[in-house]
Protein backbone atom coordinates (compact mmCIF):
# COMPACT_ATOMS: atom_id res chain seq x y z
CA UNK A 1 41.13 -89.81 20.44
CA UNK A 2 40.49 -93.46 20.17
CA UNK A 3 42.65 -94.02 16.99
CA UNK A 4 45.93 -92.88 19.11
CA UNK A 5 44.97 -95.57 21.50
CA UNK A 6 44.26 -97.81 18.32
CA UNK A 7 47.57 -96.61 17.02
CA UNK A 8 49.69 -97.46 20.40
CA UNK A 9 47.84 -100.60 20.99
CA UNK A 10 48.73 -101.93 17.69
CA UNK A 11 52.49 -100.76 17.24
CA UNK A 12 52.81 -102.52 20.54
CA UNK A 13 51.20 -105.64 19.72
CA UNK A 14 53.54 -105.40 16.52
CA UNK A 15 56.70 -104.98 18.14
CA UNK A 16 56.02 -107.47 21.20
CA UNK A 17 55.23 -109.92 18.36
CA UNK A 18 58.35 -108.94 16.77
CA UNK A 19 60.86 -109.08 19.30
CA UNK A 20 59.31 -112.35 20.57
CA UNK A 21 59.80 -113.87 16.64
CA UNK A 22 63.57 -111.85 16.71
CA UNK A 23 64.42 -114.10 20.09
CA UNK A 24 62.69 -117.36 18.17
CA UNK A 25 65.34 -117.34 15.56
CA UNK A 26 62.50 -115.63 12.98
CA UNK A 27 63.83 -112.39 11.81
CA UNK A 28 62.11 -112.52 8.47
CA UNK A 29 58.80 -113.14 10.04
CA UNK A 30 59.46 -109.95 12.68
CA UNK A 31 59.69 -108.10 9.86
CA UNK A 32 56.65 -109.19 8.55
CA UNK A 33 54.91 -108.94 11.23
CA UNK A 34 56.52 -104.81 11.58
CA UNK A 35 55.45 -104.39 7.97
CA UNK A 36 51.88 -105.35 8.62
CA UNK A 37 51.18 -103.33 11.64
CA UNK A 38 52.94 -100.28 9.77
CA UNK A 39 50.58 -100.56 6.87
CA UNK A 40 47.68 -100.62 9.56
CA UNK A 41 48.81 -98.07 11.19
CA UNK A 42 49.12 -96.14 7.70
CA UNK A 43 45.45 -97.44 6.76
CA UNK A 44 44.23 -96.01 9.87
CA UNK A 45 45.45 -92.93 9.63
CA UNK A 46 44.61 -91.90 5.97
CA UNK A 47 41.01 -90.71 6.49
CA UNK A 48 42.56 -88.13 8.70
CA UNK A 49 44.98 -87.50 6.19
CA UNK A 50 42.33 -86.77 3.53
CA UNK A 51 40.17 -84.84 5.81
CA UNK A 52 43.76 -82.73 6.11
CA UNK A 53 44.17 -81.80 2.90
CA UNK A 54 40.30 -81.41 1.98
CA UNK A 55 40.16 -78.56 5.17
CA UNK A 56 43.26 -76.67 3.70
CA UNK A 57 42.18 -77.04 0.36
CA UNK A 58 38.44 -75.41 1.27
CA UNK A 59 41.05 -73.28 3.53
CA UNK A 60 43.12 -72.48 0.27
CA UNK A 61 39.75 -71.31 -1.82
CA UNK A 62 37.84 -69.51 0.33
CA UNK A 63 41.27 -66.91 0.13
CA UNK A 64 41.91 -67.30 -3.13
CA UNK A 65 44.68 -68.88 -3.42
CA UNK A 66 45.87 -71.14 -6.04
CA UNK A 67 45.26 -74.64 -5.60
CA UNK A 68 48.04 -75.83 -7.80
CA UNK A 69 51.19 -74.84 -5.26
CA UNK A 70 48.84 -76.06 -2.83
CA UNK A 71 48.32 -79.27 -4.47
CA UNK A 72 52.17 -79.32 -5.15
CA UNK A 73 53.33 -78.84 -1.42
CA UNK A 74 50.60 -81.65 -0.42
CA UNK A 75 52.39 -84.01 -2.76
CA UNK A 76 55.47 -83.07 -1.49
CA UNK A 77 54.78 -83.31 2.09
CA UNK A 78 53.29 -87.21 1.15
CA UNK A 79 56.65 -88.01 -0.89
CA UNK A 80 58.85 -86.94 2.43
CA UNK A 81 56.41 -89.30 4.65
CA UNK A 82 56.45 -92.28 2.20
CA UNK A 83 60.30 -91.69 1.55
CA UNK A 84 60.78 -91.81 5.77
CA UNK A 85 58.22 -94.91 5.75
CA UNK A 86 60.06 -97.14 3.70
CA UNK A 87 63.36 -95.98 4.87
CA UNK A 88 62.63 -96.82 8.20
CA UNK A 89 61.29 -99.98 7.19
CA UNK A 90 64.42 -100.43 5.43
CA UNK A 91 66.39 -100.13 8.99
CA UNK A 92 64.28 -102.31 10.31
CA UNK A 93 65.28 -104.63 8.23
CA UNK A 94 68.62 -103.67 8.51
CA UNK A 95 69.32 -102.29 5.54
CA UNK A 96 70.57 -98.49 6.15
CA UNK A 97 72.32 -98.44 3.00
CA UNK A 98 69.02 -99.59 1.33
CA UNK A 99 66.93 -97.08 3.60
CA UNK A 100 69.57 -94.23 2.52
CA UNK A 101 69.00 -94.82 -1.13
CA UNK A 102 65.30 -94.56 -0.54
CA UNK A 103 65.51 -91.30 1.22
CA UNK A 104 67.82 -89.80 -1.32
CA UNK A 105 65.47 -90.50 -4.11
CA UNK A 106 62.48 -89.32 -2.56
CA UNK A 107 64.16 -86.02 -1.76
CA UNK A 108 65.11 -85.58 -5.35
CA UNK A 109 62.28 -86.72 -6.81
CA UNK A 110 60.91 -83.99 -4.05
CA UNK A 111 63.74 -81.27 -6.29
CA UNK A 112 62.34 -82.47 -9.29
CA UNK A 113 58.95 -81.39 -8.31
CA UNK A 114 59.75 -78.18 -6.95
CA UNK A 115 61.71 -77.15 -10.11
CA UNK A 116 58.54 -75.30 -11.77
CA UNK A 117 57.67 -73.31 -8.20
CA UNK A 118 61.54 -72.16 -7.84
CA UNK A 119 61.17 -70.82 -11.56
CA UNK A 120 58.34 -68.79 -10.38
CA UNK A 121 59.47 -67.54 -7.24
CA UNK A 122 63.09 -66.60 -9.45
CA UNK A 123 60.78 -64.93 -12.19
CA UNK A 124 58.94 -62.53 -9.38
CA UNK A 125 62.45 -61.74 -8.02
CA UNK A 126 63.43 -60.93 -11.00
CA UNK A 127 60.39 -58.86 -12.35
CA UNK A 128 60.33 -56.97 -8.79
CA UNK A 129 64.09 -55.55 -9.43
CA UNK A 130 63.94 -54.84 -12.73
């Protein structure tokens, strides 16, 4: 519970920082200052993260699943978050073209990755009506 207050307490500290430097003529170092307390935030929250992925991966075992889709959506779920990250960091900036670009090639890097799963699901289609 304490790292949402931790959270809070530092995205506000960020932004009151931030729109204080935005009203001081300092736009560059408001965004600074909003890239810093992101990354904390993000630095904060990635022991969680792993302790995520470690529980569905005992999760995954324990049924017998396959840990390679598993690892694949994992990845995939990370590449959406980092793609939104620095896309809204990009807006922030204010740079939505930039932040656009970002998101685009995070989703198809997301298609790219996907590509060998698809070909699977296609195959058992395919072997199931044949």
């Amino acid at each position: 519970m304490e790292v949402v207050f931790y959270i809070v307490a530092l995205a506000l500290v960020a932004l009151t920082v931030a729109v204080y430097l935005k009203s001081s003529q300092l736009p560059a170092v408001a965004l600074l200052v909003i890239l810093c307390g992101s990354v904390l935030i993000l630095l904060k929250i990635l022991p969680y993260m792993a302790n995520l992925f470690s529980v569905i991966g005992n999760i995954a075992g324990d049924a017998g699943l396959s840990t390679d889709y598993l690892t694949l959506v994992i990845k995939v779920v990370c590449i959406a978050y980092v793609g939104e990250f620095a896309g809204q960091i990009c807006r922030d900036a204010g740079e939505a073209g930039l932040a656009q670009k970002v998101e685009i090639g995070t989703k198809m890097v997301i298609m790219v990755m996907t590509v060998p799963l698809l070909e699977t699901i296609l195959t058992t289609i395919i072997a199931v009506f044949d």
